[in-house]
Protein backbone atom coordinates (compact mmCIF):
# COMPACT_ATOMS: atom_id res chain seq x y z
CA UNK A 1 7.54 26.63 15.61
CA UNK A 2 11.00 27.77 16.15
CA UNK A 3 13.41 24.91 14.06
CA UNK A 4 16.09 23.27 15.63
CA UNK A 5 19.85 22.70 14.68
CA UNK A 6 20.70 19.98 13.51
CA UNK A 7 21.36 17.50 15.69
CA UNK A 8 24.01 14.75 15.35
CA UNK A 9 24.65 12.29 18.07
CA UNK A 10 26.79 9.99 18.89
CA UNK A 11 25.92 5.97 18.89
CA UNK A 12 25.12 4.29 21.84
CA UNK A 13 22.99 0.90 22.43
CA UNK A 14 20.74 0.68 25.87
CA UNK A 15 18.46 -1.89 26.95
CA UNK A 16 14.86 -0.95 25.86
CA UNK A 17 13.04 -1.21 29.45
CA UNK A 18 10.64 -4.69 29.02
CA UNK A 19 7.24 -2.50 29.57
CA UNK A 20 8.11 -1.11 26.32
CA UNK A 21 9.10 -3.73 24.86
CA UNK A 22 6.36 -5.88 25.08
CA UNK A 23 3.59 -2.60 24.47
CA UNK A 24 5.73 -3.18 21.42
CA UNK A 25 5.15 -6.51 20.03
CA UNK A 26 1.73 -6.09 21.06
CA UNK A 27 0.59 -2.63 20.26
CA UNK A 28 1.97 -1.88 17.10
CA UNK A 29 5.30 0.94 17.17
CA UNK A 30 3.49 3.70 15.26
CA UNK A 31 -0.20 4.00 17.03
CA UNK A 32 -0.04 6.54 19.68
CA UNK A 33 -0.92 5.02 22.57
CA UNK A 34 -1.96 7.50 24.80
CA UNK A 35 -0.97 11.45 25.14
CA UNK A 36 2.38 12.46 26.81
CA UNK A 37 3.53 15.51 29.31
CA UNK A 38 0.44 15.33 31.48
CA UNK A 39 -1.95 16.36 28.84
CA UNK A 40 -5.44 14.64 28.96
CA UNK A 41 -7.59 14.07 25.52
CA UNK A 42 -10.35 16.43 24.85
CA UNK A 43 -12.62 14.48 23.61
CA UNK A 44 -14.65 17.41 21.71
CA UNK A 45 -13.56 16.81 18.20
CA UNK A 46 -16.27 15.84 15.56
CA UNK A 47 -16.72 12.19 15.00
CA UNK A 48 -15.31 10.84 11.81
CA UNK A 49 -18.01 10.43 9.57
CA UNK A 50 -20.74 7.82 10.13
CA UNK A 51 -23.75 8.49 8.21
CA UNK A 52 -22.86 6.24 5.64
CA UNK A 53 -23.01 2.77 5.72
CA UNK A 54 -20.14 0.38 3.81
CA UNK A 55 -21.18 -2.78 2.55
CA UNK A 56 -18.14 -4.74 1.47
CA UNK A 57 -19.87 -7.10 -0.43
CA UNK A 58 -21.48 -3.95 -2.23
CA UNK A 59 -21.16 -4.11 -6.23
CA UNK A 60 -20.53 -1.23 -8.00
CA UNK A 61 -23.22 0.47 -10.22
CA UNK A 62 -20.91 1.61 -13.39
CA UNK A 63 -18.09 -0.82 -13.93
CA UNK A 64 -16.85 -1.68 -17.39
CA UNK A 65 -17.58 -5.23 -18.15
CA UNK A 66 -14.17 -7.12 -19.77
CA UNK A 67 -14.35 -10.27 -21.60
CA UNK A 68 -11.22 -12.61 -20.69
CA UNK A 69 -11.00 -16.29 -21.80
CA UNK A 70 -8.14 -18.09 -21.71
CA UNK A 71 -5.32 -17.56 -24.30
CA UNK A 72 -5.04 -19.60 -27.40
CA UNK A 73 -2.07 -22.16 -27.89
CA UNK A 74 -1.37 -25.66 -26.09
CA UNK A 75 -0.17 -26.76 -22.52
CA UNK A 76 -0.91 -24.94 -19.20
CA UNK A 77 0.53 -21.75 -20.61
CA UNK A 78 -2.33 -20.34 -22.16
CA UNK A 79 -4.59 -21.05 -19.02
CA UNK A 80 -2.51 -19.75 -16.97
CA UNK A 81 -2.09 -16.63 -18.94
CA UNK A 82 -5.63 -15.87 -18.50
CA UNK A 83 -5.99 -16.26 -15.27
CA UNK A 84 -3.32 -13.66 -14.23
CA UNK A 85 -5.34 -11.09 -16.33
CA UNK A 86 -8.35 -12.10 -14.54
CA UNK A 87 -7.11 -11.86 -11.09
CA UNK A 88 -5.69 -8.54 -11.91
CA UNK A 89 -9.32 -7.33 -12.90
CA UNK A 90 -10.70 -8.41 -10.80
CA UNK A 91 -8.68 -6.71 -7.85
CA UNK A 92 -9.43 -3.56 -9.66
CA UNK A 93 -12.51 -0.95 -8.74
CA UNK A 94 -14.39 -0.71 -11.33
CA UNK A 95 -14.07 -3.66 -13.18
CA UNK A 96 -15.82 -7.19 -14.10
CA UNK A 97 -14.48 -9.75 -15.53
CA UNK A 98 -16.43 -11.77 -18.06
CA UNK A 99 -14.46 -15.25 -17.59
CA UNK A 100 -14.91 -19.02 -19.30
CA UNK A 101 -17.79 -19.60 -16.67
CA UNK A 102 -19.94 -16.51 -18.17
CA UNK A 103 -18.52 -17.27 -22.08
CA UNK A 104 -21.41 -18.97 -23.82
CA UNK A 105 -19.62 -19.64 -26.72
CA UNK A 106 -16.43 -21.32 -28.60
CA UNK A 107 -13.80 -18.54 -28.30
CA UNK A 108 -11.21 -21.12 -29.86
CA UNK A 109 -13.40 -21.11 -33.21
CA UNK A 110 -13.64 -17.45 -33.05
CA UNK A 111 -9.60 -16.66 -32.98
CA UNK A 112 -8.05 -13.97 -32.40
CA UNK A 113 -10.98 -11.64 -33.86
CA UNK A 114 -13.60 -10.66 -32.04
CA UNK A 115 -17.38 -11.41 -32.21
CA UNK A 116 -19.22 -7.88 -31.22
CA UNK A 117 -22.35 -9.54 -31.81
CA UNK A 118 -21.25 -12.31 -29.56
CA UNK A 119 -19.45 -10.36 -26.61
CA UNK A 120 -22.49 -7.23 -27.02
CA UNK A 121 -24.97 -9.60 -25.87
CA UNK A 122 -22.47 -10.65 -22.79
CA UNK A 123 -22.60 -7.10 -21.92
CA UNK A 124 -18.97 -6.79 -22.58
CA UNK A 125 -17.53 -3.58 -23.25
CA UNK A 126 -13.87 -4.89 -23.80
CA UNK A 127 -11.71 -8.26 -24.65
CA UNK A 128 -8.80 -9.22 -24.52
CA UNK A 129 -7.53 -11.88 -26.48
CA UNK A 130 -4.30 -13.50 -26.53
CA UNK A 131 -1.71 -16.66 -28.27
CA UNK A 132 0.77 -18.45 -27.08
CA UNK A 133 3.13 -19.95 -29.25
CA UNK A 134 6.96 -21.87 -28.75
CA UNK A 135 7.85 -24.17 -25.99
CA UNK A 136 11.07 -24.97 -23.76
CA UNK A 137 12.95 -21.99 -23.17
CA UNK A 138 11.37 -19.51 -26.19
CA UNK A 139 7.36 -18.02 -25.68
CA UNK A 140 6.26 -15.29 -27.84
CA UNK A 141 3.02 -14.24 -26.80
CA UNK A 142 1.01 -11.91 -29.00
CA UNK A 143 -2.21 -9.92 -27.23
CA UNK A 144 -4.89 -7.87 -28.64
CA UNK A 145 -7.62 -5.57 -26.61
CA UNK A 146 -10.34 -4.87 -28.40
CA UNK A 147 -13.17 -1.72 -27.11
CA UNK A 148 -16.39 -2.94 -28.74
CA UNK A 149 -17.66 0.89 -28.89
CA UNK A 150 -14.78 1.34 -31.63
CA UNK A 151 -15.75 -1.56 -33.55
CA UNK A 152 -14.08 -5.05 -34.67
CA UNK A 153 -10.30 -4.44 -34.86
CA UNK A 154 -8.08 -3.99 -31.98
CA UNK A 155 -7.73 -0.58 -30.23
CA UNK A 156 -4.58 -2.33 -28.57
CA UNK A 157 -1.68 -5.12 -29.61
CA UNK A 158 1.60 -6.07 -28.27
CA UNK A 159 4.02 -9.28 -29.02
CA UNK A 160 5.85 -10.22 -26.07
CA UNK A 161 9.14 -12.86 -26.91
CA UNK A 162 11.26 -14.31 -23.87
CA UNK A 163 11.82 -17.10 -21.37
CA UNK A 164 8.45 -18.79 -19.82
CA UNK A 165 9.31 -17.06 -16.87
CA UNK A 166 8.31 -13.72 -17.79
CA UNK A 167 4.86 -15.01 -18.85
CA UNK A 168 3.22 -13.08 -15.46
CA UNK A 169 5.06 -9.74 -15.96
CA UNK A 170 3.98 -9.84 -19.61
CA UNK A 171 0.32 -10.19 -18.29
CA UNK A 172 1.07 -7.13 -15.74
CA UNK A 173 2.02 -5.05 -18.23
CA UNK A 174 -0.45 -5.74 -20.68
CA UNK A 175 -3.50 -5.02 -17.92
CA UNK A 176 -1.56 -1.91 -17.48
CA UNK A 177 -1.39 -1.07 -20.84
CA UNK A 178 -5.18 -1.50 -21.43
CA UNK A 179 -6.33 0.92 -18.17
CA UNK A 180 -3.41 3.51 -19.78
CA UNK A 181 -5.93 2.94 -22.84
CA UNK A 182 -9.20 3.05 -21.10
CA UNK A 183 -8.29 6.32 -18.12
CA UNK A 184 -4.79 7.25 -19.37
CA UNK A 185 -3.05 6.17 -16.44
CA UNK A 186 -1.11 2.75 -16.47
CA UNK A 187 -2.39 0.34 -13.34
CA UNK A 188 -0.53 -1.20 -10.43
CA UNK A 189 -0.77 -4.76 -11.97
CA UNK A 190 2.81 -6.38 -11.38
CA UNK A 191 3.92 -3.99 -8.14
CA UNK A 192 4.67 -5.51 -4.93
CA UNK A 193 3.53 -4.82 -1.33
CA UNK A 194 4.92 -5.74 2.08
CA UNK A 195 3.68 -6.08 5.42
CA UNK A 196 4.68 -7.12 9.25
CA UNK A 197 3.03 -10.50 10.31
CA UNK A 198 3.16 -11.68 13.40
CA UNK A 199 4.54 -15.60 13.15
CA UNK A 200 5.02 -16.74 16.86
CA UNK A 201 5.70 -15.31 20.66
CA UNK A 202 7.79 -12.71 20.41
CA UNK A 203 8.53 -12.72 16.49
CA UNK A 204 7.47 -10.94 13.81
CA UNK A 205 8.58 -11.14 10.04
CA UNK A 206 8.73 -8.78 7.17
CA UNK A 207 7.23 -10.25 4.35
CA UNK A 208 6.26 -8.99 0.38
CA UNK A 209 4.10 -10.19 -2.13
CA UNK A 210 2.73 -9.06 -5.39
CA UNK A 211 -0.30 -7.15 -5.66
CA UNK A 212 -2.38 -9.55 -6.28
CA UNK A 213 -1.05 -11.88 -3.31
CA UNK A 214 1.06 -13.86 -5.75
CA UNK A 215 4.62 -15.69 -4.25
CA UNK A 216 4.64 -14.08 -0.55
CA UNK A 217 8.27 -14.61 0.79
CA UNK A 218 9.73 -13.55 4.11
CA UNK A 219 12.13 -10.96 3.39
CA UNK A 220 13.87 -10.92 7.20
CA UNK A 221 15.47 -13.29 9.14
CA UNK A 222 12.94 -14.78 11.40
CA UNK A 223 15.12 -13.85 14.61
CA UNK A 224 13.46 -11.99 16.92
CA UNK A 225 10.93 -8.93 16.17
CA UNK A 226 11.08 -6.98 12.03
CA UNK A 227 7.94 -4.47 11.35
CA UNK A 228 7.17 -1.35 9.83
CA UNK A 229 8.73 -2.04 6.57
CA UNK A 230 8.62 0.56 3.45
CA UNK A 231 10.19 0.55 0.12
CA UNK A 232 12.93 2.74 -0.90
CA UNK A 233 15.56 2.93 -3.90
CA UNK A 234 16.79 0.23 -5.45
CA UNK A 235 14.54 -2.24 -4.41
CA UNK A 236 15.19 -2.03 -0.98
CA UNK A 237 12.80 -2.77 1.94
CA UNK A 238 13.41 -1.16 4.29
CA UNK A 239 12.37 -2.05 8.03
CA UNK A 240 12.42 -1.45 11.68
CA UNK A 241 14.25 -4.28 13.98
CA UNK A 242 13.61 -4.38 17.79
CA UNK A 243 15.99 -6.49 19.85
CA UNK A 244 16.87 -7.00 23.57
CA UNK A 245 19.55 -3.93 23.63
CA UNK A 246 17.78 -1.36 21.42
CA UNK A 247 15.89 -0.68 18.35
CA UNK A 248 16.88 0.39 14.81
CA UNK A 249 16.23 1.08 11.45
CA UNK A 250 17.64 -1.18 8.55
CA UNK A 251 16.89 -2.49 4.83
CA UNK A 252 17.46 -5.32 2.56
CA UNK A 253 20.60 -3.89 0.90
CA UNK A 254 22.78 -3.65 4.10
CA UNK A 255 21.12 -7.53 4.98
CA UNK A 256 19.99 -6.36 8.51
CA UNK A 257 22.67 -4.19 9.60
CA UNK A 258 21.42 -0.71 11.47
CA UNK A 259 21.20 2.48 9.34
CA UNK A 260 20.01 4.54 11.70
CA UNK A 261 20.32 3.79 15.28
CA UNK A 262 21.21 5.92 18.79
CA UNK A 263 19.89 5.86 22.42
CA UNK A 264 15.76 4.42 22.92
CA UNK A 265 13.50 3.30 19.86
CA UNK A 266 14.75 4.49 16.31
CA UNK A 267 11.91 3.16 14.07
CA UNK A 268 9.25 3.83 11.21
CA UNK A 269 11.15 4.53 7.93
CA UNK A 270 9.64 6.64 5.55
CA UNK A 271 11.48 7.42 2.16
CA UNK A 272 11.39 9.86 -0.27
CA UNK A 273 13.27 12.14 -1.73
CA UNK A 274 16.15 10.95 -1.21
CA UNK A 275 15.59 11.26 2.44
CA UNK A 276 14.87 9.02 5.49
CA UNK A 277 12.14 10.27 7.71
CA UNK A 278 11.79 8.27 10.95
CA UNK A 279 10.61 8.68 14.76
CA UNK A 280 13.49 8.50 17.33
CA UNK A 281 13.40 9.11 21.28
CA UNK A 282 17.02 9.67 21.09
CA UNK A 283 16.60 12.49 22.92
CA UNK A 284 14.16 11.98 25.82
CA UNK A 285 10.99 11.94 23.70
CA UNK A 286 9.39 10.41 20.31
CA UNK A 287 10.10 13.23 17.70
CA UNK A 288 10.29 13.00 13.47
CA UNK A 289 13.66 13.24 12.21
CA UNK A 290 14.88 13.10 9.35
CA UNK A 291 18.49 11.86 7.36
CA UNK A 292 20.14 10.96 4.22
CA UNK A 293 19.77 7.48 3.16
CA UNK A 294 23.05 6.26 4.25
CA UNK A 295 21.68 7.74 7.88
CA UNK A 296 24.15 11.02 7.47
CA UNK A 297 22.62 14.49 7.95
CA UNK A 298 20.48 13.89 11.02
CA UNK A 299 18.52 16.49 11.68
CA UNK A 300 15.30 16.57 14.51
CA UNK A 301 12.12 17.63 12.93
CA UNK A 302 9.78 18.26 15.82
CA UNK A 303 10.18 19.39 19.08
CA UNK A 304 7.41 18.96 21.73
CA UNK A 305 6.58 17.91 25.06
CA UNK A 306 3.94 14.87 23.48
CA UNK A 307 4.46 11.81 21.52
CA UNK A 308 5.31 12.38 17.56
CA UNK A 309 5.09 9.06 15.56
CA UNK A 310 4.27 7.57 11.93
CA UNK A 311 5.64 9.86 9.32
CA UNK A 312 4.50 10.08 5.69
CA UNK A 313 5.77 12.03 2.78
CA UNK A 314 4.03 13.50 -0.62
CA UNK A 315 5.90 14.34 -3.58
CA UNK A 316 5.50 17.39 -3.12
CA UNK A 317 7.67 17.55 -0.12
CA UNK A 318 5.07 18.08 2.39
CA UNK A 319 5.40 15.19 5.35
CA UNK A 320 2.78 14.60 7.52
CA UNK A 321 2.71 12.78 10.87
CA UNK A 322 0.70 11.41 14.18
CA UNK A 323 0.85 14.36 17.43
CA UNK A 324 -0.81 14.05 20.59
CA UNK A 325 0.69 17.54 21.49
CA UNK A 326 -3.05 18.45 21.71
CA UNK A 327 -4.33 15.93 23.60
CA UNK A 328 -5.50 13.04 21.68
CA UNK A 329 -3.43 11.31 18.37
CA UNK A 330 -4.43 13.64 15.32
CA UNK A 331 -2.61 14.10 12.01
CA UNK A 332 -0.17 17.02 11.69
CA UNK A 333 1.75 18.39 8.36
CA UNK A 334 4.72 19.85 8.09
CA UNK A 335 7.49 20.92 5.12
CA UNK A 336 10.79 18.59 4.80
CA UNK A 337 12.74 20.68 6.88
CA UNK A 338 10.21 20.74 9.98
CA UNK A 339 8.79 24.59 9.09
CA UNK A 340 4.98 24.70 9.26
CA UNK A 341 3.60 22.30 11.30
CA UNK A 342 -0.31 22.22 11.54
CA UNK A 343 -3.11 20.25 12.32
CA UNK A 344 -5.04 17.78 9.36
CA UNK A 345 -7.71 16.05 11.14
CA UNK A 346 -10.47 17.80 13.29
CA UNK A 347 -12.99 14.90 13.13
CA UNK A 348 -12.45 11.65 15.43
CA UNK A 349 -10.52 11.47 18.62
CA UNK A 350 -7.47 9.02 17.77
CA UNK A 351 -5.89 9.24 13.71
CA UNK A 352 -3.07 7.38 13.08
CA UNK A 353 -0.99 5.65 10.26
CA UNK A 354 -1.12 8.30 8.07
CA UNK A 355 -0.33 7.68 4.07
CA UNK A 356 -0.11 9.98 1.30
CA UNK A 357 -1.54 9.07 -2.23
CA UNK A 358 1.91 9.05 -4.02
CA UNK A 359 -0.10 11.11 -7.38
CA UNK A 360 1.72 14.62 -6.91
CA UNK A 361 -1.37 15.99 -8.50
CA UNK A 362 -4.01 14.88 -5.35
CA UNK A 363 -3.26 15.63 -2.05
CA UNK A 364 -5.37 12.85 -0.20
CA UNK A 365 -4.08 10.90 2.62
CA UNK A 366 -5.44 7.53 4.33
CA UNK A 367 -5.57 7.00 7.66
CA UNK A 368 -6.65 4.58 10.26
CA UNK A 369 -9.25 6.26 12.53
CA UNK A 370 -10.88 4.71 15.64
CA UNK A 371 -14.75 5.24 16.25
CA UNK A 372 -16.10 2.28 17.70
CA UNK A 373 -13.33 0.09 16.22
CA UNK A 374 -10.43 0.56 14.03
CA UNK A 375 -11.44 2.04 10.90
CA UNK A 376 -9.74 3.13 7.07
CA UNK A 377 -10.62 6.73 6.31
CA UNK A 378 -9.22 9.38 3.78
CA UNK A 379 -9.23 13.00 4.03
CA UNK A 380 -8.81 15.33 0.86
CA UNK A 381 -6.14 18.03 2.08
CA UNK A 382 -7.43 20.59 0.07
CA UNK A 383 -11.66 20.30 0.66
CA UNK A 384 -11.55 18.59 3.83
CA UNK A 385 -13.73 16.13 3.10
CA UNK A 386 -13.09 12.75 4.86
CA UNK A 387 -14.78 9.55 3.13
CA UNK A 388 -14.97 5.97 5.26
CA UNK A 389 -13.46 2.87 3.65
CA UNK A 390 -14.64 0.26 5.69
CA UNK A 391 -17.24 -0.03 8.79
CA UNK A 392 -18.48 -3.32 11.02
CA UNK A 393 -16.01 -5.44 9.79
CA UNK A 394 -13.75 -5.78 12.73
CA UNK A 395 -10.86 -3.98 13.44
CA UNK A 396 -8.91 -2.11 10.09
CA UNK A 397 -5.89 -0.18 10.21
CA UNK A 398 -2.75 0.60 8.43
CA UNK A 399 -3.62 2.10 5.22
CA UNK A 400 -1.33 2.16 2.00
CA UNK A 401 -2.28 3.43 -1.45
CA UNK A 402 -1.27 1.47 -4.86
CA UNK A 403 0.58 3.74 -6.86
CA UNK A 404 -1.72 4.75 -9.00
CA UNK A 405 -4.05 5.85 -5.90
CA UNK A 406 -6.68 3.16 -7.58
CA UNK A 407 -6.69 0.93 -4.58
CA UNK A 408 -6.08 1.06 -0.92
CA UNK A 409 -4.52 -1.44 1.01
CA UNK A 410 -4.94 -2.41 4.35
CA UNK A 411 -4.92 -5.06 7.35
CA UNK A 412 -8.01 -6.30 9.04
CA UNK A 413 -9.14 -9.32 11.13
CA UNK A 414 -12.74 -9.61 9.46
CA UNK A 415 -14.81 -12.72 9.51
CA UNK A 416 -11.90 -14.41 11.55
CA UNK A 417 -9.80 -13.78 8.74
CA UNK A 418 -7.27 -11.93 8.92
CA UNK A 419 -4.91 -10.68 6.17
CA UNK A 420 -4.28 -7.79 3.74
CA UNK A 421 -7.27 -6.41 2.23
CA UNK A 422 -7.83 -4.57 -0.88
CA UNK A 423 -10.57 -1.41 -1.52
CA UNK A 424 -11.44 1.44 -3.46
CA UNK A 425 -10.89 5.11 -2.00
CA UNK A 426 -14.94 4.62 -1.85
CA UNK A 427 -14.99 1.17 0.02
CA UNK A 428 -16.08 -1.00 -3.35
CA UNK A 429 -14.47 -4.11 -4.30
CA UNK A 430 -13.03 -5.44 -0.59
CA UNK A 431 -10.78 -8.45 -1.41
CA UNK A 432 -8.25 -10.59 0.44
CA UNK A 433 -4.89 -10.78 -1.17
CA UNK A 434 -2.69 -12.56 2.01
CA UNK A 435 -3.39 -14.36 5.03
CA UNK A 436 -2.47 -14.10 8.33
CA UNK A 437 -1.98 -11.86 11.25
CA UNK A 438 -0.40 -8.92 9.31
CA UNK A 439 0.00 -5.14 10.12
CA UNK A 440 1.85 -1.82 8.61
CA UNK A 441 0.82 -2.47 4.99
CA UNK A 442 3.27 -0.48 2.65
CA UNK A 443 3.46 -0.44 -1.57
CA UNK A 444 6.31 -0.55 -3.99
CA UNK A 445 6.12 2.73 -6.22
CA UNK A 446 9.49 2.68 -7.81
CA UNK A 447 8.56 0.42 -10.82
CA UNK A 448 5.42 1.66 -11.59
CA UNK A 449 4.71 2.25 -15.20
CA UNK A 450 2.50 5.04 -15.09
CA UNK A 451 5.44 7.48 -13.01
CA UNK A 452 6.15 8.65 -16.80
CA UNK A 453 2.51 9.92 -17.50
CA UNK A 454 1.75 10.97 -13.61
C-alpha cells in the first residue's frame, strides 16, 4: 500500500449525527459493525475452530498443589495476609491452593518450619509460610516458601518492614516472587486492570481495579459517556469520551481534557512506544492513525474505502487492527509507520478487539470472534494455530492479556452474571473478578515485575 503524508489538521468540533451516537452507547465503538463502500461479506472463510469443547468449570490435570494457612502473629493482620496470597493463587492457571479448610493439622504448633511429612500427605508441593509482628504504624512481615522436592528449609525468604498499608503489595510481590522461583517469570499479582461499564441511560464510566477485583473505583467523571480505556505512561488511563458535539481521546493526567480530537469520532487509544495509535474519521472514513503522546505528529496509517477500527501494538513494533476492506471484520497487521499491511485471520467471518500478548518473545494475539455468539479466541502469528477460550457461556468479547501472558481477561454476561472474567490461554480456571455490565477490558503493564527478566 502506497503510505500517506502526514497529515495534520486543524481542530474543529461537529455534532456527531444521533444514529451514531446511540449505535454508540449501544454497540460498542471498536466492533465493526458492518462492511463499508458497498462491499458485501463473503461468507467463505473457515469457521473458527469448534471441535473442541470448553468446560469452564473444567479442572486442570497438572497443577502444582500450594499449601497456604494463615500467617502467624495476632489481630486481623495475619488472616488477612493469607487470604491475599490465596486469592492470588487461586486466580492463577495452574495452581491449587491448599487453604485452612483442607489443613488437617496445627500449623501454629508447627512455626515457621515446615512439616514434609505433614504437607506430603496433603499433596502439597509448596508452602508458604509467613509472621507478622509490630502494631500501630510499624509491620515487619517475614515470609518463607518452601518446595518440598528440595527438602525442609526454605528455597525462598523475604522480610518486608513498613506502614500496615503496604501489607497487600507485600503479599503481591511475594506470590510474584515464588512463580519467578517456580517458571522464572515474576506473576501479575498486584497489577491493575480497567474496563468501561455501563452505569445508567446514556452513561458509561471508566473504572480500574486490581487483578484480583480488589478496591474497583471509577476513574471518570460520571458525566455523560467514557469507554475504551488503556494504560499508558505514568500511570495514566487513558480513555475515549463521547459527548453531544464530538468525540475525543483523553487520560487521567490532563483530568478529562481532549488529547486528540478533530472533525467525527476520534477514539480507541492504544499506547506504546511512546506513541498513540487511535481510529479517527477525521477525514471522511474510520482509518488508524497514529501521534505522539501529547497528540503532536499526526500521521494517517491506513487508507481505504472500508471501516478500520481497534488497534493493538506488540513490542516489537508491529500493530495490528480490525478491516472490513475485504468484506467482513478480519484482523490486519501492519509496521508503526503503516508499511505492510496484511491479513491475520482466515478462519471465522467477524474478528474483532484484537490484543497482543505484551511478551516480545510470543507473538500471540486474542481476539473476540463471533460463531454462534461472541467468543475469546487466540491465534499464534507465527503457526497459525487459533485455540478457543470460552464456548456456550453467553456472549464473550474484549480480550486483554495480564502481563505476563498467564491469564486472559475478558467481559461476558454468563449465568446472568455479568462482569470481568479471568482464563487461561487454554480456557482453564474461568473466574469472576468484577461485577457488572462491563466491556473493553484493558491491563496495566508498566509496573510489572517481571519486564526486567522478559
Amino acid at each position: 500500500m502506497m503510505m500517506t503524508k502526514p497529515v495534520m489538521t486543524p481542530i474543529k468540533r461537529r455534532r456527531v449525527g444521533t444514529t451514531l451516537f446511540v449505535s454508540l452507547i449501544l454497540g460498542g465503538a471498536v466492533a465493526v459493525a458492518g462492511t463499508a463502500g458497498g462491499q458485501q461479506p463473503r461468507g467463505d472463510e473457515p469457521p473458527l475452530p469448534e471441535n473442541v469443547v470448553v468446560d469452564v468449570d473444567m479442572i486442570e490435570s497438572n497443577v502444582i498443589r500450594i499449601g497456604i494457612p494463615d500467617l502467624l502473629g495476632t489481630g486481623g493482620t495475619p488472616t488477612e495476609a493469607g487470604e491475599i496470597l490465596r486469592r492470588d493463587f487461586h486466580l492463577m492457571p495452574g495452581y491449587r491452593v491448599i487453604g485452612p479448610a483442607q489443613i488437617n493439622f496445627n500449623t501454629v504448633s508447627e512455626g515457621m518450619g515446615m512439616d514434609r511429612g505433614r504437607w506430603g500427605g496433603l499433596q502439597a508441593n509448596g508452602v508458604i509460610k509467613g509472621r507478622v509482628e509490630g502494631s500501630g504504624n510499624s509491620l515487619t512481615v517475614e515470609m518463607k516458601y518452601f518446595h518440598l522436592a528440595s527438602g525442609s528449609a526454605p528455597v525462598l525468604t523475604e522480610t518486608y518492614r513498613g506502614a500496615p498499608t503496604q501489607l497487600r503489595r507485600w503479599m503481591h510481590d511475594f506470590g510474584n516472587k515464588i512463580l519467578a522461583q517456580i517458571t522464572g517469570i515474576a506473576g501479575p499479582f498486584g497489577t491493575h486492570i480497567a474496563w468501561a461499564e455501563r452505569i445508567g441511560p446514556g452513561r458509561k464510566d471508566v473504572k480500574c481495579a486490581g487483578m484480583d477485583g480488589h478496591a474497583p473505583r471509577r476513574v471518570t467523571d460520571g458525566q455523560g459517556i467514557a469507554m475504551l480505556p488503556s494504560f499508558g505512561p505514568d500511570d495514566n488511563i487513558w480513555f475515549t469520551r463521547l459527548t453531544p458535539t464530538g468525540m475525543f481521546v483523553s487520560h487521567t493526567g490532563v483530568r478529562g481534557r481532549p488529547v486528540l480530537e478533530g472533525n467525527g469520532l476520534n477514539m480507541a487509544p492504544a499506547i506504546c512506544n511512546g506513541k498513540v495509535f487511535f481510529v479517527s474519521s477525521r477525514d471522511g472514513n474510520s482509518e488508524i492513525y497514529s501521534s505522539s503522546l501529547d497528540g503532536s505528529g499526526l500521521r494517517r496509517l491506513t487508507n481505504n474505502r472500508a471501516i478500520d477500527v481497534s488497534p493493538t501494538c506488540h513490542p516489537n513494533g508491529k500493530v495490528a487492527f480490525v478491516s472490513a476492506r475485504h468484506g467482513n471484520p478480519q484482523i490486519w497487521i501492519m509496521n508503526a509507520d503503516g508499511s505492510h499491511q496484511r491479513r491475520l485471520t482466515f478462519k471465522g467471518t467477524h474478528n474483532q478487539t484484537p490484543t497482543f500478548c505484551p511478551n516480545p518473545r510470543r507473538n500471540v494475539l486474542a481476539f473476540t470472534g463471533r460463531d454462534h455468539t461472541l467468543d475469546i479466541f487466540t491465534l499464534d502469528v507465527a503457526s497459525g494455530e487459533y485455540n478457543r477460550i470460552t464456548q456456550g457461556q453467553g456472549m464473550n468479547k474484549d480480550p486483554a492479556w495480564s502481563p505476563d501472558c498467564r491469564i486472559v481477561a475478558f467481559t461476558s454476561n454468563r449465568r446472568g452474571a455479568p462482569g470481568v472474567y479471568l482464563a487461561s490461554p487454554l480456557g482453564f480456571n474461568q473466574n469472576k473478578i468484577v461485577d457488572g455490565a462491563a466491556e473493553t477490558v484493558a491491563w496495566q503493564y508498566e509496573h510489572w515485575a517481571g519486564h526486567a527478566s522478559n
